[in-house]
C-alpha atoms as a PDB file:
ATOM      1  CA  UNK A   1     123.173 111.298 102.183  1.00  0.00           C
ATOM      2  CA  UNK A   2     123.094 114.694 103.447  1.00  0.00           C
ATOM      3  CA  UNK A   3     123.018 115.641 106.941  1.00  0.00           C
ATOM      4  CA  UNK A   4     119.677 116.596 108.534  1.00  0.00           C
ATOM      5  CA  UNK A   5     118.773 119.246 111.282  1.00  0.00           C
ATOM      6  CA  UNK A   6     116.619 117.088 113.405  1.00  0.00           C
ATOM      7  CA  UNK A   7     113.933 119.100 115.625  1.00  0.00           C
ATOM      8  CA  UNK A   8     114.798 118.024 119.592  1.00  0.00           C
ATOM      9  CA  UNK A   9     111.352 116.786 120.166  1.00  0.00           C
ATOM     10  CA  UNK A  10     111.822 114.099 117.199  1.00  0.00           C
ATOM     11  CA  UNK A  11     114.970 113.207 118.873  1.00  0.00           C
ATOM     12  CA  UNK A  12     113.984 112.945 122.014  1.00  0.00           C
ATOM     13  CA  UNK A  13     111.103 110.399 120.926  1.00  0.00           C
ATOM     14  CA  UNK A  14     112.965 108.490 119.380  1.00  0.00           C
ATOM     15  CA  UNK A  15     115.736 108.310 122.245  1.00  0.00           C
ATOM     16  CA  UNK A  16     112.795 107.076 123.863  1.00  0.00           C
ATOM     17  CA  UNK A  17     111.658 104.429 121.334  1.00  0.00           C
ATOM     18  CA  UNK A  18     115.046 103.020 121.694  1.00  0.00           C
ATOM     19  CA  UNK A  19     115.177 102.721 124.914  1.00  0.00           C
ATOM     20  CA  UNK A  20     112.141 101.560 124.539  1.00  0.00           C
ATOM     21  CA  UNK A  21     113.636  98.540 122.048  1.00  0.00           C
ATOM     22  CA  UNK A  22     116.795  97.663 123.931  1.00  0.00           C
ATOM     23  CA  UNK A  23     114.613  96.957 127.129  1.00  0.00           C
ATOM     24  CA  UNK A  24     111.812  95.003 125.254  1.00  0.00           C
ATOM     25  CA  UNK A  25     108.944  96.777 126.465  1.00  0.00           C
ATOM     26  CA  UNK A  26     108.496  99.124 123.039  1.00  0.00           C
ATOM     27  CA  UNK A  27     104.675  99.813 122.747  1.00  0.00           C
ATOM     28  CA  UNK A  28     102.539 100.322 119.369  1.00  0.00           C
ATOM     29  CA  UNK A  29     101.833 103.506 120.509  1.00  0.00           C
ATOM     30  CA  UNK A  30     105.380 105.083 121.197  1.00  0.00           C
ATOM     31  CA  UNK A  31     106.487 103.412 117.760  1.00  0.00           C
ATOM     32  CA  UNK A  32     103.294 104.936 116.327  1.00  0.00           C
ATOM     33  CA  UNK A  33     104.367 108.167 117.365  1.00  0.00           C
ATOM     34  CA  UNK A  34     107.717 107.980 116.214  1.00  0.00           C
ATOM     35  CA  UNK A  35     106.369 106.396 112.804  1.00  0.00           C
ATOM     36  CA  UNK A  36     103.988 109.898 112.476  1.00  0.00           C
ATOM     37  CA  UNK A  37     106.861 111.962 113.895  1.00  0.00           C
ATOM     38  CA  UNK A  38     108.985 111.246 110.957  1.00  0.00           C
ATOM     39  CA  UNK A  39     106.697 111.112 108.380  1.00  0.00           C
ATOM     40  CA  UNK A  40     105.313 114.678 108.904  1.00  0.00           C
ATOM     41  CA  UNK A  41     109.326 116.182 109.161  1.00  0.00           C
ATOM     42  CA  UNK A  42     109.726 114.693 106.273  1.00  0.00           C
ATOM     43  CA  UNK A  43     106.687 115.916 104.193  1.00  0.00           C
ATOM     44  CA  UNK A  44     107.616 119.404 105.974  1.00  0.00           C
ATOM     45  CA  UNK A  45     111.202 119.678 105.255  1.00  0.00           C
ATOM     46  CA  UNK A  46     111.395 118.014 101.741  1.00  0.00           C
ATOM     47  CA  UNK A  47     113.156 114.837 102.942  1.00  0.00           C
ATOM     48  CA  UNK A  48     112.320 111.390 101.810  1.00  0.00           C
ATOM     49  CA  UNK A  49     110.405 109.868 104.811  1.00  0.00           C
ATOM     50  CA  UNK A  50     113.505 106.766 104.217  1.00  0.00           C
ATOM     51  CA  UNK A  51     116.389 109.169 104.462  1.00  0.00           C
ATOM     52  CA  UNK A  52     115.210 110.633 107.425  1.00  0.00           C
ATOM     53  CA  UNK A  53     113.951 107.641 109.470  1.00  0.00           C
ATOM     54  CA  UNK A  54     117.495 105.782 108.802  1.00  0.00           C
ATOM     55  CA  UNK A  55     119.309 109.317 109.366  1.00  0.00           C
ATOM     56  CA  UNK A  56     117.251 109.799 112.771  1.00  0.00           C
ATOM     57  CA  UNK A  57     117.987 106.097 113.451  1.00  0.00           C
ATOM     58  CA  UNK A  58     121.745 106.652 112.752  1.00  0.00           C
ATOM     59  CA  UNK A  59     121.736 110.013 115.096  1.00  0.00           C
ATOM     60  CA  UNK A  60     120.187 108.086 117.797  1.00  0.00           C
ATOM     61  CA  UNK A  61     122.129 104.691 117.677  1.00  0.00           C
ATOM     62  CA  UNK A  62     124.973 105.743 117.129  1.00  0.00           C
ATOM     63  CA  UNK A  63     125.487 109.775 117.895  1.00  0.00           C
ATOM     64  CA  UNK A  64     129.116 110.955 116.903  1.00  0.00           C
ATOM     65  CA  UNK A  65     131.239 111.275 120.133  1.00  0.00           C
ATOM     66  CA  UNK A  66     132.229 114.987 120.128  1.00  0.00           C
ATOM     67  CA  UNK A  67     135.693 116.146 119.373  1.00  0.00           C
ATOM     68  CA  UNK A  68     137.843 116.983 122.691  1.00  0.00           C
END
């Protein structure tokens, strides 16, 4: 799977959604947003709406630590 440019705001709600997860207290309406978030990047960039929700998943879960 290629790697995808994700826009900050998409990031940053799902940061929050899993956050949101790991503390039990996700709501329908942040996972809503995420849901919508991703679907319209991918329609927009020409991404299948499956690569990108596992690829934003993947950057959020578990980011690559940065080379020192």
């Amino acid at each position: 799977m290629a790697s995808i440019d994700f826009p900050d705001d998409l990031i940053a709600l799902a940061r929050t959604s899993w956050a949101e997860i790991q503390a039990g207290t996700l709501t329908v309406a942040t996972a809503q947003a995420v849901h919508e978030g991703v679907a319209a990047f991918a329609a927009e960039a020409g991404h299948p709406r499956l690569d990108v929700e596992m690829g934003l998943k993947r950057a959020v879960r578990h980011p690559v630590a940065e080379a020192a």
